[in-house]
N, C-alpha and C. Protein backbone atom coordinates (compact mmCIF):
# COMPACT_ATOMS: atom_id res chain seq x y z
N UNK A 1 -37.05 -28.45 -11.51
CA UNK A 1 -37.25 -29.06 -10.20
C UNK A 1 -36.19 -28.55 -9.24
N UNK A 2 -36.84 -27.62 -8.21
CA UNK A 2 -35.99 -27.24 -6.86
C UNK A 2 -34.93 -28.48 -6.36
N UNK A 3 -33.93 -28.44 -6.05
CA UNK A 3 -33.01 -29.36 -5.23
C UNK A 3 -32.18 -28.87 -3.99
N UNK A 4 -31.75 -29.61 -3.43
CA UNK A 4 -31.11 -29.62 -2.22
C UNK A 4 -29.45 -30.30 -2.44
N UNK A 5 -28.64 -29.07 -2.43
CA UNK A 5 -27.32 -29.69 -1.97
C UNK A 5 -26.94 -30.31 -1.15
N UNK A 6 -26.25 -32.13 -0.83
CA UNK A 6 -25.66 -32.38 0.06
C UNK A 6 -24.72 -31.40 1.00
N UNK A 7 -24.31 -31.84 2.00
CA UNK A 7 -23.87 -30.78 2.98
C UNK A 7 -22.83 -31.38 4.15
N UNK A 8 -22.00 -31.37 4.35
CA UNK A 8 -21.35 -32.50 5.24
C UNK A 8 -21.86 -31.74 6.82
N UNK A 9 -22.40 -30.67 6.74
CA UNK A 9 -22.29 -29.52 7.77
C UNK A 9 -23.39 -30.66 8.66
N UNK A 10 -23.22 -29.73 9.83
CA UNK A 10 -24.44 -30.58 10.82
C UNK A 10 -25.76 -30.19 10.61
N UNK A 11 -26.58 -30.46 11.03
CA UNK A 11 -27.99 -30.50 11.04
C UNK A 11 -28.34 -28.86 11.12
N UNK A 12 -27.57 -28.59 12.14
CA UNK A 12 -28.09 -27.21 12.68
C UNK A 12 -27.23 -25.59 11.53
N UNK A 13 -26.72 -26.52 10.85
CA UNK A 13 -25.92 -25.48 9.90
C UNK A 13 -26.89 -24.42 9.05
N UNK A 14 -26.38 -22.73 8.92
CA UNK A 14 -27.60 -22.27 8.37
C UNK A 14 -27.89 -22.73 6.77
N UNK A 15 -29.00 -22.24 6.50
CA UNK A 15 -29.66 -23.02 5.38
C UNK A 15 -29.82 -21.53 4.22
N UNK A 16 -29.50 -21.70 3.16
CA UNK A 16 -29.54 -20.62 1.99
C UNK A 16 -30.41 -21.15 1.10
N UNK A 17 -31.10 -20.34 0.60
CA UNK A 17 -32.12 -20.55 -0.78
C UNK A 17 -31.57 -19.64 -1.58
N UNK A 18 -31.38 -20.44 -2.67
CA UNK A 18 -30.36 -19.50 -4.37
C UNK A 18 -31.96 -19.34 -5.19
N UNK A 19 -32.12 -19.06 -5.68
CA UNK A 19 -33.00 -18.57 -6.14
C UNK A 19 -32.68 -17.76 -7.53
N UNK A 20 -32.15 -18.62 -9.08
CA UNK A 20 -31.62 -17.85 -9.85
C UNK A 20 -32.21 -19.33 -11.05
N UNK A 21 -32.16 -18.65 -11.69
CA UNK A 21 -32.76 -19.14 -13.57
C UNK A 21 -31.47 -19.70 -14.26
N UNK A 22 -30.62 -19.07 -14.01
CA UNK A 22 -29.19 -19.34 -14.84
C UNK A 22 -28.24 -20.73 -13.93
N UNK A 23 -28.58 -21.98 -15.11
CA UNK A 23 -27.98 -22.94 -14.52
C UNK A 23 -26.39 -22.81 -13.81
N UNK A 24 -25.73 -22.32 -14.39
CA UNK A 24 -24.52 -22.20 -13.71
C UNK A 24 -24.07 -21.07 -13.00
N UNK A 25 -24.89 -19.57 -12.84
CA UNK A 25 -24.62 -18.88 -11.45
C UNK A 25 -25.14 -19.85 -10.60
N UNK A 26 -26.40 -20.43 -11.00
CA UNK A 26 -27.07 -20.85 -9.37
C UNK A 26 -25.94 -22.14 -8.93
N UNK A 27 -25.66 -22.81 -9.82
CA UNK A 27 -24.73 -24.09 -9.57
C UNK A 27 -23.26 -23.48 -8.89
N UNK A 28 -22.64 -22.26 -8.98
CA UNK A 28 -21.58 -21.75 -8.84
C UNK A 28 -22.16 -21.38 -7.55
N UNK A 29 -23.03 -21.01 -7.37
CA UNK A 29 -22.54 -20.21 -6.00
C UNK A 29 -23.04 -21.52 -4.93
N UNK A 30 -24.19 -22.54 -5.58
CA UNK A 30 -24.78 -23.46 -4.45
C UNK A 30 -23.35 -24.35 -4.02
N UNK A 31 -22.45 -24.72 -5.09
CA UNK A 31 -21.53 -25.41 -4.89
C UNK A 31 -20.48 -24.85 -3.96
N UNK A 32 -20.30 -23.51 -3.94
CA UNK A 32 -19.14 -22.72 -3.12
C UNK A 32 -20.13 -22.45 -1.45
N UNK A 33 -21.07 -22.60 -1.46
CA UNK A 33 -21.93 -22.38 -0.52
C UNK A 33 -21.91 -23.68 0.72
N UNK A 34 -22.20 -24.74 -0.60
CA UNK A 34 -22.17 -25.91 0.32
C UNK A 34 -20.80 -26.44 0.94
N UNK A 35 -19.43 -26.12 -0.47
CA UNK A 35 -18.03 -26.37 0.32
C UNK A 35 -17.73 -25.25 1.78
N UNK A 36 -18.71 -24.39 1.76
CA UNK A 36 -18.51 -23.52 2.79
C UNK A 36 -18.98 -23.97 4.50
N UNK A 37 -20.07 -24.63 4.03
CA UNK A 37 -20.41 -25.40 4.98
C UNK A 37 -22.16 -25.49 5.50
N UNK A 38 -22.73 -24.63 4.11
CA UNK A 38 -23.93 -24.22 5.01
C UNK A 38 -24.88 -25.37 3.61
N UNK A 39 -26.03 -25.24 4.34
CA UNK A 39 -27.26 -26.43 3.47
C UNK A 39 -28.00 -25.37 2.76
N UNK A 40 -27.58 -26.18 1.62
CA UNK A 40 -28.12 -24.88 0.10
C UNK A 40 -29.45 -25.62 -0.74
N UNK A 41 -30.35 -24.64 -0.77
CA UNK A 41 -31.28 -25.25 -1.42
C UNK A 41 -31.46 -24.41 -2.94
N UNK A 42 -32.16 -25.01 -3.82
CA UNK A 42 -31.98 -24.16 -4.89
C UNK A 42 -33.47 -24.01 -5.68
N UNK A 43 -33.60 -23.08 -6.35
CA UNK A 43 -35.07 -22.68 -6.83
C UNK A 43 -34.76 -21.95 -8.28
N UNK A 44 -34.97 -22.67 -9.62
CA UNK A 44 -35.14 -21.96 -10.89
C UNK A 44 -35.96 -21.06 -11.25
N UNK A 45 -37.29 -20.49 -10.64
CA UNK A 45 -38.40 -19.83 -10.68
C UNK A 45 -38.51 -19.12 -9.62
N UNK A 46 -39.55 -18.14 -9.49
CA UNK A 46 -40.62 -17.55 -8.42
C UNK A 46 -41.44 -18.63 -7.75
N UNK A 47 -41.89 -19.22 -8.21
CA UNK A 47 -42.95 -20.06 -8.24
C UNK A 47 -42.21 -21.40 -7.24
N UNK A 48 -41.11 -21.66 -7.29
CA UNK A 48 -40.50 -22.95 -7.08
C UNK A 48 -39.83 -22.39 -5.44
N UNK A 49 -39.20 -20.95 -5.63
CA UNK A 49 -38.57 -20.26 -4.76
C UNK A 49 -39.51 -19.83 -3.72
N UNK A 50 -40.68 -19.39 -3.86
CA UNK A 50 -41.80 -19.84 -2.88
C UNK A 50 -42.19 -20.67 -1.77
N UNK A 51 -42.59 -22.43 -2.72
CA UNK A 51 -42.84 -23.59 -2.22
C UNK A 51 -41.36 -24.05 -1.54
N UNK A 52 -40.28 -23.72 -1.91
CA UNK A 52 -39.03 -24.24 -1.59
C UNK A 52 -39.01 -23.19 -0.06
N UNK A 53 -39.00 -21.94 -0.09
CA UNK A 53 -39.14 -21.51 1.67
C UNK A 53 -40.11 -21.69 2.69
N UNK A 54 -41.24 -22.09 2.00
CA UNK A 54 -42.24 -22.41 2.75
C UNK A 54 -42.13 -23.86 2.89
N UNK A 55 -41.68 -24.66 2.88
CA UNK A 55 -41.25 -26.17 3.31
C UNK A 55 -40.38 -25.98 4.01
N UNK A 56 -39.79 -25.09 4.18
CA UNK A 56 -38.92 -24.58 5.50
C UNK A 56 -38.18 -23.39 5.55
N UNK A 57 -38.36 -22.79 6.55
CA UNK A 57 -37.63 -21.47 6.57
C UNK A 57 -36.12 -21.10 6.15
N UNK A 58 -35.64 -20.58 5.06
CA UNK A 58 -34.36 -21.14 5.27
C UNK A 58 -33.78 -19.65 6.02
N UNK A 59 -32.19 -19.41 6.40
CA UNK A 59 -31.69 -18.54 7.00
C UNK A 59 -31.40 -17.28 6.30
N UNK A 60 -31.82 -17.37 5.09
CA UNK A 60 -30.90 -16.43 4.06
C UNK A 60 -31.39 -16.75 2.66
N UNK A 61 -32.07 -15.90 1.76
CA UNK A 61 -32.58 -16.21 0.60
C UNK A 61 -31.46 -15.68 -0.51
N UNK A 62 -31.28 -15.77 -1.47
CA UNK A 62 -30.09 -15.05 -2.55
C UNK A 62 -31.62 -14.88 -3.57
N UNK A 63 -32.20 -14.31 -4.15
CA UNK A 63 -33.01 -13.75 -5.05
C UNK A 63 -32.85 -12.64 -6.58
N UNK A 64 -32.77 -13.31 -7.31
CA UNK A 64 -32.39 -13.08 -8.78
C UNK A 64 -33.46 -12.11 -9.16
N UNK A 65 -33.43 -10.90 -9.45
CA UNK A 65 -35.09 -10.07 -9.97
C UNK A 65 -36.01 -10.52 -11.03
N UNK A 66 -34.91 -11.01 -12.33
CA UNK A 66 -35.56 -11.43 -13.15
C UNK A 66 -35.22 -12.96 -13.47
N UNK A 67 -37.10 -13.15 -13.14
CA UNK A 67 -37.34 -14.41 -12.95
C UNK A 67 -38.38 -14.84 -14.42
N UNK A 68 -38.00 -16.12 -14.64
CA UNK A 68 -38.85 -16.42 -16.21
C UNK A 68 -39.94 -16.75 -15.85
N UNK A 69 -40.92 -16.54 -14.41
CA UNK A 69 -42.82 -16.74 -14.39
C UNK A 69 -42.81 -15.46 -13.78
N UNK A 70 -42.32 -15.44 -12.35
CA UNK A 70 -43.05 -13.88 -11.59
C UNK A 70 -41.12 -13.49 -11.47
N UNK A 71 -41.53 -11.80 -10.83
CA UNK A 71 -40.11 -11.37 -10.81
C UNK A 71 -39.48 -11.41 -9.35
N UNK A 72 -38.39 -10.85 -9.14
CA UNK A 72 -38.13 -10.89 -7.87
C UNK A 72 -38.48 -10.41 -6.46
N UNK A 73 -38.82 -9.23 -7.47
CA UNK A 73 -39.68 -7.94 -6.41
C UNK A 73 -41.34 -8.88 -6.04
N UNK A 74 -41.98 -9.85 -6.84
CA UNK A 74 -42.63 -9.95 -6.39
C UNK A 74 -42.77 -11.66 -5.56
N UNK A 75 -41.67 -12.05 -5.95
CA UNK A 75 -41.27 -13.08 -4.83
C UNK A 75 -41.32 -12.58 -3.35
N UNK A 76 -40.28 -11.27 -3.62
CA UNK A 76 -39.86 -10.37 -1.97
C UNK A 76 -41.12 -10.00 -1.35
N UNK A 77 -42.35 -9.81 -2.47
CA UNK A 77 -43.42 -8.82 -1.77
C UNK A 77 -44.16 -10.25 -0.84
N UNK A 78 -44.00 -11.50 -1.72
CA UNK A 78 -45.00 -12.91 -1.31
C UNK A 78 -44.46 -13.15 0.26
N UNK A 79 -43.16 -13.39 0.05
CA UNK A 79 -42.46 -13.39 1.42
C UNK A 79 -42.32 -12.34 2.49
N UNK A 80 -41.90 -10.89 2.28
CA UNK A 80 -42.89 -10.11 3.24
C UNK A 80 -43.95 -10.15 4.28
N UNK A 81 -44.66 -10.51 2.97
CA UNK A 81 -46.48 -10.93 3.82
C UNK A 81 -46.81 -11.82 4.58
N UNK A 82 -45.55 -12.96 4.89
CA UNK A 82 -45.44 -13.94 5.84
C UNK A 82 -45.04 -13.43 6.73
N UNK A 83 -45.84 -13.81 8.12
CA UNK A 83 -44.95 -13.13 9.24
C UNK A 83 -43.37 -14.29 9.70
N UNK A 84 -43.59 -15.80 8.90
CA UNK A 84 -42.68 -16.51 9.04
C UNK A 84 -41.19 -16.25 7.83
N UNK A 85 -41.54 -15.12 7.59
CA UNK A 85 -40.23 -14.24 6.71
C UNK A 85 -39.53 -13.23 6.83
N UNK A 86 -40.40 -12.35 8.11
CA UNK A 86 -40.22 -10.77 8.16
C UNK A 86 -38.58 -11.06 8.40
N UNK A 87 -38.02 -11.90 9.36
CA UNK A 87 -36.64 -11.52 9.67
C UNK A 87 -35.73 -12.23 8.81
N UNK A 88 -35.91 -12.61 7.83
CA UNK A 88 -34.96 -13.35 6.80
C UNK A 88 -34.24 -12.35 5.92
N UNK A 89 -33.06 -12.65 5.89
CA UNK A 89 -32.22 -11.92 4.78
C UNK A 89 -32.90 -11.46 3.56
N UNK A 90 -33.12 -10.91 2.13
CA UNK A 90 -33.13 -11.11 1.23
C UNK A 90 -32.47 -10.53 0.92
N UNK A 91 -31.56 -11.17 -0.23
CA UNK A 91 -30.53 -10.27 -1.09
C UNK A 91 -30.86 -10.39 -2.10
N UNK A 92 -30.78 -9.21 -3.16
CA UNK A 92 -31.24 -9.55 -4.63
C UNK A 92 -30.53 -9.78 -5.54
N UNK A 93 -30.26 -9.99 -6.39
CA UNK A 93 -29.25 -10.67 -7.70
C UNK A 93 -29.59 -9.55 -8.51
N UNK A 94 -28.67 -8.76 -9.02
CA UNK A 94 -29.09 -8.38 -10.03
C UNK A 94 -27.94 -8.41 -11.71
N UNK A 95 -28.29 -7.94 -12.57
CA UNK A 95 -27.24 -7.98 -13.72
C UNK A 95 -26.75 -6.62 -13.75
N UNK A 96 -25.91 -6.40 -14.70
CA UNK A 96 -24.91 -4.90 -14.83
C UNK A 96 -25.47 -4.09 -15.42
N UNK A 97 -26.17 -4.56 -16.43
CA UNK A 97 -27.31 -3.93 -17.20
C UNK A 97 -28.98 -3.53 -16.81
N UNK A 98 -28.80 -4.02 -15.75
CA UNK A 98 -30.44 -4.05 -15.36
C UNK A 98 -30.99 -2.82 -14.29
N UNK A 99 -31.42 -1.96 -14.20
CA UNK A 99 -31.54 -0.85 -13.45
C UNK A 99 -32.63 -1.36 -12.68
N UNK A 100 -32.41 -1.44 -11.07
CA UNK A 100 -33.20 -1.97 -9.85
C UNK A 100 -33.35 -0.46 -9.40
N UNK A 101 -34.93 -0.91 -9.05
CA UNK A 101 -35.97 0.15 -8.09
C UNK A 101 -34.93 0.20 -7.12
N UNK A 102 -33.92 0.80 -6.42
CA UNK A 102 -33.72 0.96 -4.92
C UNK A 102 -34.79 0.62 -4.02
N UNK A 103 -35.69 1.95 -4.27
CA UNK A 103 -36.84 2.55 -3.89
C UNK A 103 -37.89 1.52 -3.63
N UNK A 104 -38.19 0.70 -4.90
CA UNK A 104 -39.11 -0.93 -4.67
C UNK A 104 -38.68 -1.45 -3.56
N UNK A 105 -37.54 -1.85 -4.05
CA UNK A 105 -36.66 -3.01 -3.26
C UNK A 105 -36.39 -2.61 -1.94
N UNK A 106 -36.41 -1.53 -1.18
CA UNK A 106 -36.13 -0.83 -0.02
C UNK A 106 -37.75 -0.71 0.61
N UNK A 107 -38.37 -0.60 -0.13
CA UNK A 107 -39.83 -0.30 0.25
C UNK A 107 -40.39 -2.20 0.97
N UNK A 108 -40.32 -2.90 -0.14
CA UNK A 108 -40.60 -4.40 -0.01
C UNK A 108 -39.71 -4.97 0.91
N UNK A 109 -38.63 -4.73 1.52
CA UNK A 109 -37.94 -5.39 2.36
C UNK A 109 -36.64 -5.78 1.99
N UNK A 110 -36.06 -5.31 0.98
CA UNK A 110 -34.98 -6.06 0.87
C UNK A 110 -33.76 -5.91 1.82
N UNK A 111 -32.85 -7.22 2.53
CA UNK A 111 -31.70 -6.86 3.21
C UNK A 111 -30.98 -6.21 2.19
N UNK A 112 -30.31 -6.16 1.00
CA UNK A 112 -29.21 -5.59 0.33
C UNK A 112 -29.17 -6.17 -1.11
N UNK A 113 -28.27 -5.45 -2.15
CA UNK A 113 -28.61 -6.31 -3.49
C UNK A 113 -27.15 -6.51 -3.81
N UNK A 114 -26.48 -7.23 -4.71
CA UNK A 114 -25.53 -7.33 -5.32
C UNK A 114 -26.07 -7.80 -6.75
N UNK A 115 -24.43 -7.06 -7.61
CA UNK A 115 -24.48 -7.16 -9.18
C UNK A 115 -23.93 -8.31 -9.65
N UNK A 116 -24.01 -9.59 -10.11
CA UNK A 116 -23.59 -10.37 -10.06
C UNK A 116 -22.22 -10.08 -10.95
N UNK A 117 -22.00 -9.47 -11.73
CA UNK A 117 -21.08 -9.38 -12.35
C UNK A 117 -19.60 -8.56 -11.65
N UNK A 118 -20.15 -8.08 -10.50
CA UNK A 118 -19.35 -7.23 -9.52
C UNK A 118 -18.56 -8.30 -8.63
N UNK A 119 -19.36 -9.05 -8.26
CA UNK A 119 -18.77 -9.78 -7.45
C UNK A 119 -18.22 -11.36 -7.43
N UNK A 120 -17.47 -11.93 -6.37
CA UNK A 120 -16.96 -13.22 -7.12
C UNK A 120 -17.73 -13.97 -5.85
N UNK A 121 -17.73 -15.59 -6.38
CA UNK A 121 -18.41 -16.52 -5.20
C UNK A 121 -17.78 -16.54 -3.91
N UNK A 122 -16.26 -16.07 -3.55
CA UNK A 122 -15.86 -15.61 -2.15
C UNK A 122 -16.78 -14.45 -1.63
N UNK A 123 -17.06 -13.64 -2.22
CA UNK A 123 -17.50 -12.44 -1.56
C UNK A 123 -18.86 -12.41 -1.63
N UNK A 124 -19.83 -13.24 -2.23
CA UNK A 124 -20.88 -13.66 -1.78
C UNK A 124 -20.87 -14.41 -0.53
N UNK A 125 -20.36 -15.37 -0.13
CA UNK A 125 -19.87 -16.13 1.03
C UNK A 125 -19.83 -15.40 1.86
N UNK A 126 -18.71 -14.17 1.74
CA UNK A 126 -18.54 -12.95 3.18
C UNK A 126 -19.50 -12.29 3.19
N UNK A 127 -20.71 -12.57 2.35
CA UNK A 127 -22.15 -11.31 2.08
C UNK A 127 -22.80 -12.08 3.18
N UNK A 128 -23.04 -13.31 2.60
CA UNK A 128 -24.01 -14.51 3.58
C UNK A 128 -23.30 -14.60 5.01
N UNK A 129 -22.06 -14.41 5.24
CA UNK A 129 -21.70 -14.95 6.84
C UNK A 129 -21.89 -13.39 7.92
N UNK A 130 -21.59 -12.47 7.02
CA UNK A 130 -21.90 -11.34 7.52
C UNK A 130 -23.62 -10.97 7.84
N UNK A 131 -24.51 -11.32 7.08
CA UNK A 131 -25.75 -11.02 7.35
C UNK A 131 -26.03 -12.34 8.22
N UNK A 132 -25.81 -13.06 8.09
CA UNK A 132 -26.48 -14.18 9.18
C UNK A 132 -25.52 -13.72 10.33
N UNK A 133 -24.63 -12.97 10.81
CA UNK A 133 -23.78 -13.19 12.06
C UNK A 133 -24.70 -11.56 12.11
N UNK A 134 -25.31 -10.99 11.45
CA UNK A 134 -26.12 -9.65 11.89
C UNK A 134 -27.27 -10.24 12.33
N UNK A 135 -27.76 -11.68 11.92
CA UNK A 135 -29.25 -11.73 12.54
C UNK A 135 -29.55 -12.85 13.29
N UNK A 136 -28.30 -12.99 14.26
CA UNK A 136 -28.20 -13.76 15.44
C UNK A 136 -29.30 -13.25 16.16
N UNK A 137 -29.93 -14.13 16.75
CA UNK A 137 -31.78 -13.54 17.91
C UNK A 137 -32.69 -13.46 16.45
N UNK A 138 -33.26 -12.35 16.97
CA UNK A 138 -34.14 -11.18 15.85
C UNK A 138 -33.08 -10.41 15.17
N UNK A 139 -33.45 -10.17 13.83
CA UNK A 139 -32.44 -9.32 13.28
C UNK A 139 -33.76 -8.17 12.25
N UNK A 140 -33.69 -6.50 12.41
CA UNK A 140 -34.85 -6.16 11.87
C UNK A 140 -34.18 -5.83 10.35
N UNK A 141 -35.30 -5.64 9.25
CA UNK A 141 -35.13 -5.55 8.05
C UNK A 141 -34.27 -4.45 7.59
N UNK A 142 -34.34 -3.26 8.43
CA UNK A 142 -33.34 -2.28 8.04
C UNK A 142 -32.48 -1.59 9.45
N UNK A 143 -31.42 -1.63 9.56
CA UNK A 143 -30.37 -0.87 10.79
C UNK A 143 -30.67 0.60 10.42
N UNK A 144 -31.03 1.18 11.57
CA UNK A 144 -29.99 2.44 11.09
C UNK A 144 -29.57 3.01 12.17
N UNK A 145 -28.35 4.06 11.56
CA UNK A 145 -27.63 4.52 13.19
C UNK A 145 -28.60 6.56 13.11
N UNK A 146 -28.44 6.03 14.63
CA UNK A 146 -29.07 7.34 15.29
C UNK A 146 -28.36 8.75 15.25
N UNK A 147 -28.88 9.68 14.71
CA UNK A 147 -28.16 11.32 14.28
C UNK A 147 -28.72 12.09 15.13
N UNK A 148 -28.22 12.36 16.71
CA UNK A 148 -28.60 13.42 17.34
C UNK A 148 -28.22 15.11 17.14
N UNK A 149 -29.08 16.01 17.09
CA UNK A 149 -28.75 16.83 17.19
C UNK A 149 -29.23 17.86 18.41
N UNK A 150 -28.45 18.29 19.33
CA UNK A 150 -29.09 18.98 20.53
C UNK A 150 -29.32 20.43 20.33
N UNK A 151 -29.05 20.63 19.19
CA UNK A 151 -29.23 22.40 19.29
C UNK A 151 -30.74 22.26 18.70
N UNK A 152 -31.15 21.37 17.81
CA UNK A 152 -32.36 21.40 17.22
C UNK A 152 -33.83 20.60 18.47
N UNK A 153 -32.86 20.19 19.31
CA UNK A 153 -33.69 19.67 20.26
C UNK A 153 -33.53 17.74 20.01
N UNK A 154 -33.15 17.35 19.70
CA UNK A 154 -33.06 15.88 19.37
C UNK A 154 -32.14 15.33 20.06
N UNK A 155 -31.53 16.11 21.56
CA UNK A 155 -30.96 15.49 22.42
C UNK A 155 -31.97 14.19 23.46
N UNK A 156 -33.30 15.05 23.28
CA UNK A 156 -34.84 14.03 23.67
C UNK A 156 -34.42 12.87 23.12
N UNK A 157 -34.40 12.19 21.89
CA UNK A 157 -34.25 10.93 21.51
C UNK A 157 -33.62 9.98 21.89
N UNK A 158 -32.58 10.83 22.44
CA UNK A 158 -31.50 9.83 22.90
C UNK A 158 -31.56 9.57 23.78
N UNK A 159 -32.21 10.74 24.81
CA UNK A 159 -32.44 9.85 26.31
C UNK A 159 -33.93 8.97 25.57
N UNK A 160 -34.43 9.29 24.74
CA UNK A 160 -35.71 7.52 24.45
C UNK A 160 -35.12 6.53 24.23
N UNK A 161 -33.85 6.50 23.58
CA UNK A 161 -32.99 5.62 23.38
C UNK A 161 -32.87 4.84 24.99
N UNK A 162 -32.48 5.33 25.42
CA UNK A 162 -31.15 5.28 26.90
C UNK A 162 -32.89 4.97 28.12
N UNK A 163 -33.96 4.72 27.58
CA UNK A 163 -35.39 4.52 28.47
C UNK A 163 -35.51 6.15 29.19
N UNK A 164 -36.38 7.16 28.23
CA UNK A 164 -36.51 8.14 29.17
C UNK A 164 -37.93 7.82 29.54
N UNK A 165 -38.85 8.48 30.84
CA UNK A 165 -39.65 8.38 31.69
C UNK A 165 -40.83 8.31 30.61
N UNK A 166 -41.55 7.32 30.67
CA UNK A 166 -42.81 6.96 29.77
C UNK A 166 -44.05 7.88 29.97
N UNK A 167 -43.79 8.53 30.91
CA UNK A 167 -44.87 9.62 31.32
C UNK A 167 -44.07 10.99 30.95
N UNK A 168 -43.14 10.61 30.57
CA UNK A 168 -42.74 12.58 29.72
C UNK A 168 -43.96 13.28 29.13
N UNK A 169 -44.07 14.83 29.65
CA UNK A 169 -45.29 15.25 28.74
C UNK A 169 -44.99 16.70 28.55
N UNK A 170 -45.63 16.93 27.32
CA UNK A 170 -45.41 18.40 26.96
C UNK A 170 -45.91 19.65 28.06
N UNK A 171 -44.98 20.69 28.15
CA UNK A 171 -44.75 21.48 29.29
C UNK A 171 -45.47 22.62 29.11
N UNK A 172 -46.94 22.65 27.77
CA UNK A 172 -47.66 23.36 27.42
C UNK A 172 -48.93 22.43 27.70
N UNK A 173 -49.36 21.68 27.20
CA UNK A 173 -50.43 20.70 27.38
C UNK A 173 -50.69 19.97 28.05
N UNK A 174 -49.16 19.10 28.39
CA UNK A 174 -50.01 17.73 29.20
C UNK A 174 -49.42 16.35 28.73
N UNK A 175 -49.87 16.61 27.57
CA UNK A 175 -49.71 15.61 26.88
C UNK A 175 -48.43 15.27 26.46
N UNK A 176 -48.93 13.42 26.42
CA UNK A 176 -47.34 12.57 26.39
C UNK A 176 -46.76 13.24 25.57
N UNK A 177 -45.34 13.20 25.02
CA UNK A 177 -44.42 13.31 24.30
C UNK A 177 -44.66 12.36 23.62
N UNK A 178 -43.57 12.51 22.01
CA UNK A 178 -43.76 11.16 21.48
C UNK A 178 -42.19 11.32 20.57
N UNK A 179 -41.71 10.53 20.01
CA UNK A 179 -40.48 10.38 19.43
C UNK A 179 -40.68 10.36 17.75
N UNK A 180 -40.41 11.44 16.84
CA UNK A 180 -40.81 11.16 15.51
C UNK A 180 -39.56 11.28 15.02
N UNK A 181 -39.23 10.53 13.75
CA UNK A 181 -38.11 10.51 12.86
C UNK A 181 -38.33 10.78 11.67
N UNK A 182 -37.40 11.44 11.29
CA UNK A 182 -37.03 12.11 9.80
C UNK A 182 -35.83 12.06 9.45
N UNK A 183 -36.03 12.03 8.02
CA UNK A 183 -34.52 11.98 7.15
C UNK A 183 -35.20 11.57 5.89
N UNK A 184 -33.49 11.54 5.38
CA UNK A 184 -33.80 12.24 3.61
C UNK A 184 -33.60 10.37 3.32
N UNK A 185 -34.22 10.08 2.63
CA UNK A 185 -34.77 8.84 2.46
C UNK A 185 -34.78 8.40 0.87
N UNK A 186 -33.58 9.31 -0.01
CA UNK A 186 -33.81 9.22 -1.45
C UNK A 186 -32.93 8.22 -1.80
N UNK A 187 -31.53 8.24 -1.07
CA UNK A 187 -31.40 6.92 -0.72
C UNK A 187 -31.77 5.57 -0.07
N UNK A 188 -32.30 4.62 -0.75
CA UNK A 188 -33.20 3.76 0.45
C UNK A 188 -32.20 3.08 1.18
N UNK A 189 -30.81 2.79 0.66
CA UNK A 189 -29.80 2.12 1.57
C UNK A 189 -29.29 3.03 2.62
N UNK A 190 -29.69 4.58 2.45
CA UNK A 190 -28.95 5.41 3.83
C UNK A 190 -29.76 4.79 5.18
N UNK A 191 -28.61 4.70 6.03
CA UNK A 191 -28.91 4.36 7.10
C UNK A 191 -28.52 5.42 8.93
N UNK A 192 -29.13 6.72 8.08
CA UNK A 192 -28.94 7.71 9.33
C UNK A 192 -30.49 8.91 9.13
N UNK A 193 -30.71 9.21 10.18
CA UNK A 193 -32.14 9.81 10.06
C UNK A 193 -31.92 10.53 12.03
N UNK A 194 -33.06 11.65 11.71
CA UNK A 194 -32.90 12.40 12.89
C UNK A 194 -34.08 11.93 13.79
N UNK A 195 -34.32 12.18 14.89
CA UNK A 195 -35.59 11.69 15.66
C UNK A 195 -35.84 13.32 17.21
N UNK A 196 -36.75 13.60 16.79
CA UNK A 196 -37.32 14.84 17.90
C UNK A 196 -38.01 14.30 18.76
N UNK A 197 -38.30 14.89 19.85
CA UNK A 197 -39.41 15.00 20.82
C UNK A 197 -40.37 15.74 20.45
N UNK A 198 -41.83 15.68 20.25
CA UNK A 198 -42.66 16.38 19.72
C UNK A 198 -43.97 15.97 20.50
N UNK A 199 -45.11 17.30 20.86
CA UNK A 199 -46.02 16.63 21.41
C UNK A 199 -47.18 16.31 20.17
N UNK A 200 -47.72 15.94 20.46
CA UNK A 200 -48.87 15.23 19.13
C UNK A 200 -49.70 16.29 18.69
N UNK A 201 -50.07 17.03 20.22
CA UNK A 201 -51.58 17.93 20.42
C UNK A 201 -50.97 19.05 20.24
N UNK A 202 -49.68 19.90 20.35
CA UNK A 202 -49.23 21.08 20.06
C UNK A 202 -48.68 21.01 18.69
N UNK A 203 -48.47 19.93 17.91
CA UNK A 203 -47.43 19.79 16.84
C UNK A 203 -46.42 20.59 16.96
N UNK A 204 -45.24 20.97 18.32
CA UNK A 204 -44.51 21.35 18.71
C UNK A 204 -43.23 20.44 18.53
């Protein structure tokens, strides 16, 4: 049975869903969570971790992969598909031993993963205050910073960046311009990629 940590915090304090099988990680970190100040809810299953965000959105999910009904990846995929989830944290739990898809987990949405054995319940705390102080407003599922290069021509992007003229058009055709991005993507946590000016109709 899902529960809810008392909380001395106010009403408006953000709200975490733990989401872990193992009575005492999940108790360790809900307890350091709630002395922290934020309203911790907790979920032993997939199944429980579900019904427990959908009774309310919380600010920040903590998500364990392996789960004893469904796994984590496919908790992440359930929540995804809500448009009342797209901007929520997910972080995944994982063990020292357990080899995580990047690639899944980057594909499905995940904000970031930690090894539980890597880290201590302070630095989960600075995981959670740091991603919720990143998704003050809208916050999107993945950052990344912009890699201009002007000799290759990708000085264009940056004035798209900076609002260049919505009627830009290729100086052969006509036709609009458009902004495409590339990069090496074998890392799913890299967060730098190039972006050209290209027209659609010349593949220029």
């Amino acid at each position: 049975m899902a529960s809810v940590s008392p909380s001395p915090a106010a009403s408006g304090a953000p709200r975490v869903l733990i989401v872990e099988d193992e009575d005492l990680i999940r108790d360790t970190y809900a307890l350091r969570l709630s002395h922290e100040g934020f309203v911790v809810a907790e979920a032993r299953n997939g199944r429980e971790a579900l019904a427990q965000a959908r009774q309310g959105v919380p600010h920040l999910i903590l998500l364990d992969v392996m789960l004893p009904d469904i796994s984590g990846f496919e908790v992440l995929k359930a929540l995804r598909a809500d448009r009342r989830f797209l901007d929520v944290p997910v972080v995944l739990f994982t063990n020292l031993s357990q080899h995580i898809d990047k690639h899944q987990a980057a594909r499905l949405g995940a904000t970031d993963y930690l090894v539980k054995s890597e880290v201590s319940p302070a630095e989960v705390v600075n995981k959670v205050r740091s991603l919720l102080a990143d998704s003050a407003g809208q916050r999107p599922i993945a950052n990344f910073r912009l890699y201009v290069d002007a000799e290759r021509g990708d000085a264009g992007a940056l004035a798209a960046l900076l609002g260049y003229p919505r009627d830009l058009r290729c100086p052969k055709c006509g036709t609009t311009m458009v902004v495409q991005l590339y990069g090496d993507f074998s890392d799913p946590w890299s967060r730098s990629f190039r972006a050209r000016m290209r027209c659609p109709a010349c593949r220029e």
